[in-house]
Protein backbone atom coordinates (compact mmCIF):
# COMPACT_ATOMS: atom_id res chain seq x y z
CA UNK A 1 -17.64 0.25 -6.54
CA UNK A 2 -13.69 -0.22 -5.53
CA UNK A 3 -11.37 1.87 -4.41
CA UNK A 4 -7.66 2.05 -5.46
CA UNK A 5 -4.88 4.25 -4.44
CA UNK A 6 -0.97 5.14 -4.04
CA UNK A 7 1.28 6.21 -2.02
CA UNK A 8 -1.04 7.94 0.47
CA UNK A 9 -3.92 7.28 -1.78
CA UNK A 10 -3.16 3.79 -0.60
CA UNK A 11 -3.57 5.15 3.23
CA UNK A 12 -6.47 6.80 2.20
CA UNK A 13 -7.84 3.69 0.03
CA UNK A 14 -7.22 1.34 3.05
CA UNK A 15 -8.52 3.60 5.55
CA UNK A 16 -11.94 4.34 3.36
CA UNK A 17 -12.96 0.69 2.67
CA UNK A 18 -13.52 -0.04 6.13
CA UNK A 19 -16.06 2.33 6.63
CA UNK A 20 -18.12 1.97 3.03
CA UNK A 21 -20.16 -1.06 2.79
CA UNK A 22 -19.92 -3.59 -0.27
CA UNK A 23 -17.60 -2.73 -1.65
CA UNK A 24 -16.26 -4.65 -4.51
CA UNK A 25 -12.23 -4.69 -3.79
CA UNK A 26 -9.58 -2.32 -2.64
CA UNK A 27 -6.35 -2.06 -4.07
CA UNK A 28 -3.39 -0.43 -2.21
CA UNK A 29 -0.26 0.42 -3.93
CA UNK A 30 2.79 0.95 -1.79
CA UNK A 31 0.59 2.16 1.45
CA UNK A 32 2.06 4.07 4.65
CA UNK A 33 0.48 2.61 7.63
CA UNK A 34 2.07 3.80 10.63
CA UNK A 35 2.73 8.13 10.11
CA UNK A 36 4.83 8.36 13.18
CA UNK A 37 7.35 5.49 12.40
CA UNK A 38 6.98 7.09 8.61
CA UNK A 39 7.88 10.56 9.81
CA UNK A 40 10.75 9.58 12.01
CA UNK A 41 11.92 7.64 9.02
CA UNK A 42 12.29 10.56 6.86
CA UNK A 43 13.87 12.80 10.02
CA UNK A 44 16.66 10.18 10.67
CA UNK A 45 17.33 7.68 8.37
CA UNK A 46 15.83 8.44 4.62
CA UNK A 47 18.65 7.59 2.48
CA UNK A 48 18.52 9.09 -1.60
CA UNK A 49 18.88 6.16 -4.54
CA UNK A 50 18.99 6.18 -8.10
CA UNK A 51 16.42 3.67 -9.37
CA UNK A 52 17.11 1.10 -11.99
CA UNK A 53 14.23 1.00 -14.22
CA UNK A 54 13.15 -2.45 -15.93
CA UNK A 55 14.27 -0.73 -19.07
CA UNK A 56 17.37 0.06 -18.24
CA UNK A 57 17.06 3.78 -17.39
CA UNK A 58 17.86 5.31 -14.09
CA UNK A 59 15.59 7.68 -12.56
CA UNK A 60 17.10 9.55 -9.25
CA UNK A 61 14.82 9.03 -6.54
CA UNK A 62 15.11 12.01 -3.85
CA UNK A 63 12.18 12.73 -2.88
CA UNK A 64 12.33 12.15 1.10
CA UNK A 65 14.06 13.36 4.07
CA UNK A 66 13.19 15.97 6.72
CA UNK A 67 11.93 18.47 3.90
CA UNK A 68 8.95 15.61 3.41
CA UNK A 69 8.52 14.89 6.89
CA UNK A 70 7.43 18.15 7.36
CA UNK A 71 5.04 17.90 4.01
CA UNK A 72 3.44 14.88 5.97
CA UNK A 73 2.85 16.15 9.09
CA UNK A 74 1.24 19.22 7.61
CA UNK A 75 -1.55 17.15 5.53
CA UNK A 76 -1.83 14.75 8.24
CA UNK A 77 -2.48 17.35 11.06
CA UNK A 78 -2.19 20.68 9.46
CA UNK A 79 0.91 21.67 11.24
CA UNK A 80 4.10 20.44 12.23
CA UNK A 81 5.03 17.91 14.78
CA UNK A 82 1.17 16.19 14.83
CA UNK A 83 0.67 14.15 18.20
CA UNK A 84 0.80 10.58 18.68
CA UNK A 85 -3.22 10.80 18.74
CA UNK A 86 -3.14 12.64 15.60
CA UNK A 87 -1.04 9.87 13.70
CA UNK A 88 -3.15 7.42 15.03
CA UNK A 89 -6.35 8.53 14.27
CA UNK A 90 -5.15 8.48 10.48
CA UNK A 91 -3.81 5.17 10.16
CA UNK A 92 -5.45 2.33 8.17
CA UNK A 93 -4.07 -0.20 11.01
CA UNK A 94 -6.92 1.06 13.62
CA UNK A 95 -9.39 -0.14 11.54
CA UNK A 96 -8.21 -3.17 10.06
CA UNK A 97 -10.21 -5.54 11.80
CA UNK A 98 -13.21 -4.10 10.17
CA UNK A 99 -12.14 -4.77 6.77
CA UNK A 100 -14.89 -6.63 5.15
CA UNK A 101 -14.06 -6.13 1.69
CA UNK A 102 -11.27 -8.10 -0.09
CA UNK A 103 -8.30 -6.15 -0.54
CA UNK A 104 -4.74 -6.22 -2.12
CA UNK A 105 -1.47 -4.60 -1.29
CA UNK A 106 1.27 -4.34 -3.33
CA UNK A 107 4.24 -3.73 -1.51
CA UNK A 108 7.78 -2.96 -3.23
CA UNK A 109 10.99 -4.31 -1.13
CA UNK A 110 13.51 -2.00 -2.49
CA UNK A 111 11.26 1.32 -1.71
CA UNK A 112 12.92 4.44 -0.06
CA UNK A 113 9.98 6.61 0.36
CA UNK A 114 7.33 4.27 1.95
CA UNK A 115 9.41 1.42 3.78
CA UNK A 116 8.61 -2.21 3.28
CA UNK A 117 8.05 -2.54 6.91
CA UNK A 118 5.17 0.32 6.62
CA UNK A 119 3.73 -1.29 3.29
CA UNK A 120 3.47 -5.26 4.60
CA UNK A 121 2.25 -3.95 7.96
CA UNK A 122 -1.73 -3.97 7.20
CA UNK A 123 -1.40 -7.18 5.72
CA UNK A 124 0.44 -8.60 8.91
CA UNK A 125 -1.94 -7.38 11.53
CA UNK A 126 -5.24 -8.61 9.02
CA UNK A 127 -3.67 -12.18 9.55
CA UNK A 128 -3.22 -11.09 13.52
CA UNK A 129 -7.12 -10.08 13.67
CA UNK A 130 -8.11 -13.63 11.99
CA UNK A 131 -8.08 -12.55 8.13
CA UNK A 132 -6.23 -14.68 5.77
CA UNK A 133 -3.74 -12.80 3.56
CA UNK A 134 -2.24 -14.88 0.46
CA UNK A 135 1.26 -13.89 -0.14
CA UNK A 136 2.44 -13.44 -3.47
CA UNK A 137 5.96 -13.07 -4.42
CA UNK A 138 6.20 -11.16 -7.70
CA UNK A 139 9.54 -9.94 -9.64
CA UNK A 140 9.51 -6.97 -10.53
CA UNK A 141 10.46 -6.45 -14.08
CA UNK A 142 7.85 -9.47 -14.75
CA UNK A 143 4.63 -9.00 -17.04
CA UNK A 144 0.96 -8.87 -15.95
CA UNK A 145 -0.51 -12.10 -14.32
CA UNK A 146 -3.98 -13.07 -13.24
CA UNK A 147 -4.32 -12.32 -9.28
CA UNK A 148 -4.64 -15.45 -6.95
CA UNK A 149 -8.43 -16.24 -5.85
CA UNK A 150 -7.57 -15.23 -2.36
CA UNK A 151 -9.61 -12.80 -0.51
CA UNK A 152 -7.05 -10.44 0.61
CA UNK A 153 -3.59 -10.57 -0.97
CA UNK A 154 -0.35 -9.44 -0.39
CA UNK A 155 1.61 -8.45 -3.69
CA UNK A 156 5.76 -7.94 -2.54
CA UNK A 157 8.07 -7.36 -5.17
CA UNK A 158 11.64 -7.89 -3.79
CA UNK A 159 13.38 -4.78 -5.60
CA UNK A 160 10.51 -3.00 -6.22
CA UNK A 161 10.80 1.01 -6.31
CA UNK A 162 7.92 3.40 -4.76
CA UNK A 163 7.74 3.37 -8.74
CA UNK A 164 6.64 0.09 -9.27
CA UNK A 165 7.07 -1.58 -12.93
CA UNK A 166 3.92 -1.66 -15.03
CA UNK A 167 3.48 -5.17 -14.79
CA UNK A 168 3.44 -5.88 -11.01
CA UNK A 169 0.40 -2.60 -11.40
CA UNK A 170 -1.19 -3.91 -14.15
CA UNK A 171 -1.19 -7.61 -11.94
CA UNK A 172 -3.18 -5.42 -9.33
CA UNK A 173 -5.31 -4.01 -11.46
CA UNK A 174 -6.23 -7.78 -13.06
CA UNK A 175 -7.44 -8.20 -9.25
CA UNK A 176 -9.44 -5.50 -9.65
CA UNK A 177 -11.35 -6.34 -12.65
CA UNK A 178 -11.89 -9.52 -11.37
CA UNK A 179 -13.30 -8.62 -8.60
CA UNK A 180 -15.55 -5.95 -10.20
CA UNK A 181 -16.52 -8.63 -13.08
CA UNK A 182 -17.86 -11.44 -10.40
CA UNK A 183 -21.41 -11.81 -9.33
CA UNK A 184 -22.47 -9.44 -6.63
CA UNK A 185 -23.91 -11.91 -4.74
CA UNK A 186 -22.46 -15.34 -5.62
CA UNK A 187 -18.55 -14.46 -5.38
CA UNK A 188 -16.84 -16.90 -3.95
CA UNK A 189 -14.86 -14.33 -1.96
């Protein structure tokens, strides 16, 4: 079993392997981890882009702002303006230290929606807790490659979009399968 998400399936995905045993791998894709600093973000300083796709086409990217903080705090609390105990409770960094499964995060460094800072954070304070967290640096129009045989990795894709290019998810999902195709008991994770 493995668990992979986006977005706030990422949250969700980071949160969730903590608390189920052997699991296989978790794969994060462009997590929030801190819903206070994400709410503020999208209050005061959420900025709309236009996206330049791998191929060439643009895709305009405005999602965010105060209209979506509002949309967070409402399935994160069920109502507006949640409490610092509220956001708390919900983030994947209060539990990090119990992360016994290996897990990947791929972060993209051009995102508007879910800010870099936000997306590298769980991978930062898993080194902090005694983890080890291989950093990969991955461009982001590049093709699928075979994941590093690290435990936990980091993934960031300097001009990556909350969108990320097929090949940088495809590279996750390689990590994955790996994972999932090594022995149960003899991995070497």
């Amino acid at each position: 079993l493995a668990l992979v998400g986006g977005s706030m399936g990422a949250c969700v995905a980071l949160r969730a392997g903590t608390l189920i045993p052997n699991l296989r791998a978790v794969v994060a894709i462009a997590p929030p981890t801190d819903w206070k600093a994400l709410v503020t973000f999208h209050r005061t300083a959420y900025v709309p882009t236009v996206e330049a796709r791998c191929g060439g086409s643009p895709i305009d990217w405005n999602q965010g702002g105060p209209a979506f903080a509002d949309v967070i705090d409402n399935v994160i609390c069920g109502h507006l303006v949640c409490s610092d105990a509220e956001y708390n409770v919900r983030s994947p960094l209060l539990s990090v230290q119990n992360a016994r499964n290996p897990t990947l995060v791929l972060s993209a460094g051009d995102d508007n929606l879910v800010p870099i800072s936000q997306q590298v954070m769980w991978s930062a304070l898993r080194n902090v807790v005694g983890g080890t967290v291989a950093v990969e640096i991955r461009d982001r129009c590049a093709a699928a490659t075979a994941p590093p045989l690290s435990k936990d990795v980091l993934f960031y894709v300097p001009g990556g979009f909350h969108l990320l290019e097929v090949g940088n998810i495809s590279s996750s999902l390689l990590y994955l399968l790996e994972l999932l195709d090594a022995p149960a008991s003899g991995s070497s994770f």
